[in-house]
C-alpha atoms as a PDB file:
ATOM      1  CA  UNK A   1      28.151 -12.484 -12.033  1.00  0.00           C
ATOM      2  CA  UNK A   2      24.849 -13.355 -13.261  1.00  0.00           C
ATOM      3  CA  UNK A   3      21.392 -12.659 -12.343  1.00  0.00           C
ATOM      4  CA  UNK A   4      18.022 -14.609 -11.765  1.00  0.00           C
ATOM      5  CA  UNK A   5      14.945 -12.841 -12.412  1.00  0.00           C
ATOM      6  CA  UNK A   6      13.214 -10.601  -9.659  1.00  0.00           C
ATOM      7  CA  UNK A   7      16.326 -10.874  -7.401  1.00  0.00           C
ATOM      8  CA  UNK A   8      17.342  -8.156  -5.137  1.00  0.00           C
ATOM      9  CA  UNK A   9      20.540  -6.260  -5.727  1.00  0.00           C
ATOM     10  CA  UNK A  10      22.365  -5.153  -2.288  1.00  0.00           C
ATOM     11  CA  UNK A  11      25.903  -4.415  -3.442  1.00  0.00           C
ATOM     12  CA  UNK A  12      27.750  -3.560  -6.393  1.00  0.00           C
ATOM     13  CA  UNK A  13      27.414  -6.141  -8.770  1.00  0.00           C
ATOM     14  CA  UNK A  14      29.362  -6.534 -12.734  1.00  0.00           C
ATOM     15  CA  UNK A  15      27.560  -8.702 -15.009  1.00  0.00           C
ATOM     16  CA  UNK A  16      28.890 -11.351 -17.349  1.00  0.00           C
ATOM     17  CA  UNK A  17      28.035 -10.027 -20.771  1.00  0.00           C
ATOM     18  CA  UNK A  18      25.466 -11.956 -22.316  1.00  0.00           C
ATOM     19  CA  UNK A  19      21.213 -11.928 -22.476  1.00  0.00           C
ATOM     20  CA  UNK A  20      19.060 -12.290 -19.479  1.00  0.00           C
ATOM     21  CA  UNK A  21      16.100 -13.430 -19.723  1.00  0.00           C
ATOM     22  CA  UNK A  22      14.522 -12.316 -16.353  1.00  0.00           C
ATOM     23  CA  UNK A  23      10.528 -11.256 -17.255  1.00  0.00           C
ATOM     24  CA  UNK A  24      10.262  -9.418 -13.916  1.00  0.00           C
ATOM     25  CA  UNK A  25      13.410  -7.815 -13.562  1.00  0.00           C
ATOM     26  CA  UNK A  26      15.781  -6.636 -10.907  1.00  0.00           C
ATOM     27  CA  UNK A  27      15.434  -4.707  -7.681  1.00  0.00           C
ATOM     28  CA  UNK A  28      18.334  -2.554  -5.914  1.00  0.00           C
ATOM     29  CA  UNK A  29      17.632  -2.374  -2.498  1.00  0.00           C
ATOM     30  CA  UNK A  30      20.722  -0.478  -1.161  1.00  0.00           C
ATOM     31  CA  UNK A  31      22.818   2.644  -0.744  1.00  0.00           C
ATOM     32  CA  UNK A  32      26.039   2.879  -2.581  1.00  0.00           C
ATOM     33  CA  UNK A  33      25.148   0.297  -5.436  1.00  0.00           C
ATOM     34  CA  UNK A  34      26.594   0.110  -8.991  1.00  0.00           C
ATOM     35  CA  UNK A  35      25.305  -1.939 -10.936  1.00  0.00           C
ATOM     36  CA  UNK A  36      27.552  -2.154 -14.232  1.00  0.00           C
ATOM     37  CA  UNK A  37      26.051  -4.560 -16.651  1.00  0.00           C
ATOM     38  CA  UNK A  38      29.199  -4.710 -18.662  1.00  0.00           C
ATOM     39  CA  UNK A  39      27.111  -4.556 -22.080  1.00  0.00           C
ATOM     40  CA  UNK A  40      24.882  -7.412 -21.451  1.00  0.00           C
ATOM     41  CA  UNK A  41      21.039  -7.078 -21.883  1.00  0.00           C
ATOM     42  CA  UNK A  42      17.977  -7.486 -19.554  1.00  0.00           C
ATOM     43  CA  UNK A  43      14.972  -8.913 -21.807  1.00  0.00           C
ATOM     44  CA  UNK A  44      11.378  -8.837 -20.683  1.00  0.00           C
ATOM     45  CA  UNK A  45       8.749 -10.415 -22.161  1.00  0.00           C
ATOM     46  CA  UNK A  46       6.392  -7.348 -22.667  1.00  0.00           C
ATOM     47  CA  UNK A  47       5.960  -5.321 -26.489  1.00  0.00           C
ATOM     48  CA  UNK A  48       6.993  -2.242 -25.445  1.00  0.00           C
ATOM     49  CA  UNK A  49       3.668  -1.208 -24.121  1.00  0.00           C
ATOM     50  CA  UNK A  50       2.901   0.626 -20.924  1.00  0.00           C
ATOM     51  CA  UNK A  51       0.888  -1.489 -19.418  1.00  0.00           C
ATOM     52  CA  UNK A  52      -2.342  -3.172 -21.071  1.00  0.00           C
ATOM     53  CA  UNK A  53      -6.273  -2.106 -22.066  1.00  0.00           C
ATOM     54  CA  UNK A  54      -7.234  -2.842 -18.127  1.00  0.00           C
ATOM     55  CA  UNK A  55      -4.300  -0.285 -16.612  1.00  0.00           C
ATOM     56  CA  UNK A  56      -2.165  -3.090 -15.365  1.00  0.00           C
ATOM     57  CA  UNK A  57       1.383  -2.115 -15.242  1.00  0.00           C
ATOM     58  CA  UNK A  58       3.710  -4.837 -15.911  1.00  0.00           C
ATOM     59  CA  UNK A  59       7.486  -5.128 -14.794  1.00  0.00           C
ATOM     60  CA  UNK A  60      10.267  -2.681 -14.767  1.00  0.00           C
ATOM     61  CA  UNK A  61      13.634  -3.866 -16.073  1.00  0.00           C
ATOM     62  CA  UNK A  62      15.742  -2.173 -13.024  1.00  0.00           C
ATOM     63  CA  UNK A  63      13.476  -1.218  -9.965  1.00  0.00           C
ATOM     64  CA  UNK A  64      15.125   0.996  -6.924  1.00  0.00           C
ATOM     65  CA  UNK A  65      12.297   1.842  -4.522  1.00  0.00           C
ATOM     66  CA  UNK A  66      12.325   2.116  -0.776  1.00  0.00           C
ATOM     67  CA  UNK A  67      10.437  -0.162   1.917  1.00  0.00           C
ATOM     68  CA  UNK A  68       6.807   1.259   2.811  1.00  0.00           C
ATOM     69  CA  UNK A  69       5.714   1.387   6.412  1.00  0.00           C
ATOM     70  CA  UNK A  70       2.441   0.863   7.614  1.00  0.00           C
ATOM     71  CA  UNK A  71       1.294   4.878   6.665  1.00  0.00           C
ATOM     72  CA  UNK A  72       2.045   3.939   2.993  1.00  0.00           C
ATOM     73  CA  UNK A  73       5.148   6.332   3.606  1.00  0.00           C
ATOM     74  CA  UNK A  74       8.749   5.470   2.028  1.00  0.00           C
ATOM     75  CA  UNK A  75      10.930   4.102   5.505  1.00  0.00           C
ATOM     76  CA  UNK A  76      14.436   5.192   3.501  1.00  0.00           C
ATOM     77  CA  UNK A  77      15.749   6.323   0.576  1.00  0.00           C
ATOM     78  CA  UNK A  78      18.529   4.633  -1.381  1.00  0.00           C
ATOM     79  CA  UNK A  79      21.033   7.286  -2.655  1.00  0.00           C
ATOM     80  CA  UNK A  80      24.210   6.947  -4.355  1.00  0.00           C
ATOM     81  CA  UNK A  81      23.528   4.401  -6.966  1.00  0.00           C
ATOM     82  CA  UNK A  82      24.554   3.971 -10.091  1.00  0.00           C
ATOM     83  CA  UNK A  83      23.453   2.121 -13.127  1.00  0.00           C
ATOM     84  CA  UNK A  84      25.497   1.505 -16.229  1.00  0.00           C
ATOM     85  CA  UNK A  85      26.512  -0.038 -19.559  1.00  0.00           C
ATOM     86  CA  UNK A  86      22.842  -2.190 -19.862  1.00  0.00           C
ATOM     87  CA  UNK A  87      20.578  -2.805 -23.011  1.00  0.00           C
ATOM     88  CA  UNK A  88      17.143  -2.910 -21.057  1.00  0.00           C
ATOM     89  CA  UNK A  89      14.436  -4.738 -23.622  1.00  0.00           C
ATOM     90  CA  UNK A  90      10.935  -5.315 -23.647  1.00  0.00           C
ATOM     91  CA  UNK A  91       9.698  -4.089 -20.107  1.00  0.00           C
ATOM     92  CA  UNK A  92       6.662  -2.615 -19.420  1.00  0.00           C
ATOM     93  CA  UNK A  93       9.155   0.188 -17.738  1.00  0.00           C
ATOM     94  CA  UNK A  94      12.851  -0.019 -18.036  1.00  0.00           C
ATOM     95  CA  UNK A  95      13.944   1.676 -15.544  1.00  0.00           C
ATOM     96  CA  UNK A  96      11.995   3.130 -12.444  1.00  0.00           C
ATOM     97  CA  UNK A  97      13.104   5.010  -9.158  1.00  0.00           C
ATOM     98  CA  UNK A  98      10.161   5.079  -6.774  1.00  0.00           C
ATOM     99  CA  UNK A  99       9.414   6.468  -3.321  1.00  0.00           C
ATOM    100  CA  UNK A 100      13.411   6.272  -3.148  1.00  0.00           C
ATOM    101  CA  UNK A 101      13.205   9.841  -1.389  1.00  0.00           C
ATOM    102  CA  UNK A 102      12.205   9.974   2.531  1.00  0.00           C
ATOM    103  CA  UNK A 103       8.507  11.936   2.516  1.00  0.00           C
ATOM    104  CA  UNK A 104       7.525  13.624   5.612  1.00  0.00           C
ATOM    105  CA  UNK A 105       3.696  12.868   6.548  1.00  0.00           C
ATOM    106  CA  UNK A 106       2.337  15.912   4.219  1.00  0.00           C
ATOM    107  CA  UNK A 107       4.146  13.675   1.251  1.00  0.00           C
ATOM    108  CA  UNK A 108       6.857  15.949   0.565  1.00  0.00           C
ATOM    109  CA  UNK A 109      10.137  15.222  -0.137  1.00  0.00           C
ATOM    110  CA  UNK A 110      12.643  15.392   2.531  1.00  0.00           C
ATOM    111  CA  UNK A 111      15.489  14.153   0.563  1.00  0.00           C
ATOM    112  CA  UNK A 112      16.271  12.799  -2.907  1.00  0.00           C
ATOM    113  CA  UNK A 113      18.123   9.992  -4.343  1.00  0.00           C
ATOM    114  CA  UNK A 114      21.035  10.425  -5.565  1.00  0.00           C
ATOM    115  CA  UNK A 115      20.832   8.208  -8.982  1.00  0.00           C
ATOM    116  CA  UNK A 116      23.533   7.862 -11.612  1.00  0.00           C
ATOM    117  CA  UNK A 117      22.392   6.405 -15.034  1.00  0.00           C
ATOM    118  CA  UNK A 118      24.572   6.505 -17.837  1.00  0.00           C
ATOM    119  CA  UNK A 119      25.852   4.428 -21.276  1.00  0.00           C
ATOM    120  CA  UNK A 120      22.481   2.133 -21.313  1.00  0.00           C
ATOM    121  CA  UNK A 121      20.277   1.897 -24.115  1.00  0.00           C
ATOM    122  CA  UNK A 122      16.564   1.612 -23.552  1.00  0.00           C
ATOM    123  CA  UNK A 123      14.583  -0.280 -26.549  1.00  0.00           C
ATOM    124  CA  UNK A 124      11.268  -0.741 -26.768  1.00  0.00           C
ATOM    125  CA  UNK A 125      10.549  -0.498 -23.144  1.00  0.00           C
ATOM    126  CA  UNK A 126       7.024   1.581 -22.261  1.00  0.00           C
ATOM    127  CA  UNK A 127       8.730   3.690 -19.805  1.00  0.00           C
ATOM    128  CA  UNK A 128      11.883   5.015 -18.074  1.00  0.00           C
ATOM    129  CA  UNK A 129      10.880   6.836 -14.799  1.00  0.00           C
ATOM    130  CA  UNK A 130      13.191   8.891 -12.803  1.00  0.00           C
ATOM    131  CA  UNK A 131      10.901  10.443  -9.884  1.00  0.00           C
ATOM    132  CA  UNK A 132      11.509  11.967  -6.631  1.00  0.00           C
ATOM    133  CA  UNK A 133      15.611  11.625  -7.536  1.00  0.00           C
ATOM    134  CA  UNK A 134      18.155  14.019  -8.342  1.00  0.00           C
ATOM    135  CA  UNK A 135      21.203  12.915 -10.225  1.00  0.00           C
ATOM    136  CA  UNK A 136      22.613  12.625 -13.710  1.00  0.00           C
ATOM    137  CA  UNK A 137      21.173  11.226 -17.009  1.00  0.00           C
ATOM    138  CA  UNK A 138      24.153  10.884 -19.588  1.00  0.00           C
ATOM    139  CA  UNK A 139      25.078   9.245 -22.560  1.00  0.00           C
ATOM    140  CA  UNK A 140      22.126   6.931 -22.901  1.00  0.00           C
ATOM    141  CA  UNK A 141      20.376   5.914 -25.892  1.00  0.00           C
ATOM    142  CA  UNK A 142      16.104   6.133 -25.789  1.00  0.00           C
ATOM    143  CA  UNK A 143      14.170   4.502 -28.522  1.00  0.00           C
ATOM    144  CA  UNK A 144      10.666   4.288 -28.539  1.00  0.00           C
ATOM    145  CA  UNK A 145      10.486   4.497 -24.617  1.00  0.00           C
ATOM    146  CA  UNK A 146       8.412   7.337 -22.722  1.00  0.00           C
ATOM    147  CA  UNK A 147      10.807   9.350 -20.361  1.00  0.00           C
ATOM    148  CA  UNK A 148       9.472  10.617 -17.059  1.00  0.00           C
ATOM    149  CA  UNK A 149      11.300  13.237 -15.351  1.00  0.00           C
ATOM    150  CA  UNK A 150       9.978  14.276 -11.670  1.00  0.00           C
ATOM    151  CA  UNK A 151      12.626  15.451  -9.012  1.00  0.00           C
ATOM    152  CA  UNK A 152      15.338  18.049  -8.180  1.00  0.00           C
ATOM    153  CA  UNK A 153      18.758  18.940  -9.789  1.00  0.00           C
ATOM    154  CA  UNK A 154      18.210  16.445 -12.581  1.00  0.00           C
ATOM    155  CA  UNK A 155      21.008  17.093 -15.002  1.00  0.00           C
ATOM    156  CA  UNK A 156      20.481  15.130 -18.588  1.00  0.00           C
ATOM    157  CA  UNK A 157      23.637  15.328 -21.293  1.00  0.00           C
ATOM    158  CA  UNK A 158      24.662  13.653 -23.971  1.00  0.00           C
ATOM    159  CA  UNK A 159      21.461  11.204 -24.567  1.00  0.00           C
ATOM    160  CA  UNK A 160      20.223   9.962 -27.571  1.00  0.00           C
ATOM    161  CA  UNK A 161      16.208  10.622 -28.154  1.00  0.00           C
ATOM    162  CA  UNK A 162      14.678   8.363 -31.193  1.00  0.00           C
ATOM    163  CA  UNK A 163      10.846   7.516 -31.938  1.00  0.00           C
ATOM    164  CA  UNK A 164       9.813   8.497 -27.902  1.00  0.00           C
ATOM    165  CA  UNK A 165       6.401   8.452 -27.006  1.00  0.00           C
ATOM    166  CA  UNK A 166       3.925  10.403 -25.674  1.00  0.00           C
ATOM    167  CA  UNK A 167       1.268   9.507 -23.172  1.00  0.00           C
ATOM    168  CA  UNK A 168      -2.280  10.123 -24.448  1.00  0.00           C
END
């Protein structure tokens, strides 16, 4: 299969191998997704940079967040999904799990994703953000990326850490 950029992923999807070049990514919006990219690569058009001088975050590579109601509280959490085998390029985040846990209304967590990611490399993206999930973070490759950790039962083996960056 192939991809067209900012699409929404709903079920388990295998990739053609290849480059695509989709600026403003991909979104899973669904329990029980795998998304295998079968070695191809996601390219953005950003420099590695989180954000710009005005605070402007740009695009994440692969997005899984949850549907906001009108409180500004998550409706649903996806759980259960896995990403694996991409090379995620030139996003302002690579990879980014938000407000995928349910919050009760004093904002804490109820539940956590569930979130698989393993055998991707992340190049030159600002950011890979794993927050308010639990899961596994294994055999992936990080260079020059900022890694953001923020849930429960988080279990990271067998990565590769090379030129990371530090917020300032």
């Amino acid at each position: 299969s192939t991809l067209t950029d900012n699409c929404d992923i709903t079920s388990s999807l295998t990739l053609t191998p290849g480059t695509y070049n989709i600026s403003h990514g991909v979104n899973i919006r669904a329990n029980n997704v795998i998304l295998n990219c079968n070695g191809a690569t996601l390219n953005g058009t950003l420099d590695g940079t989180y954000g710009n001088a005005s605070g402007e975050v740009g695009f994440s590579g692969i997005y899984i967040g949850a549907d906001i109601n009108k409180d500004l509280l998550p409706t649903a959490g996806y759980t259960n999904v896995t990403v694996k085998n991409c090379n995620i390029e030139a996003y302002s985040q690579g990879f980014r799990s938000q407000n995928c846990s349910v919050l009760d209304v004093n904002n804490m967590a109820t539940s956590y994703c569930n979130l698989t990611l393993t055998n991707n490399n992340f190049k030159q993206v600002g950011a890979v953000r794993f927050s308010y999930s639990s899961g596994i973070i294994s055999n992936n490759s990080f260079n020059d990326v900022m890694v953001f950790l923020n849930g429960m039962n988080i279990t990271v083996q067998n990565n590769t850490f090379s030129s990371l960056q530090y917020p300032g």
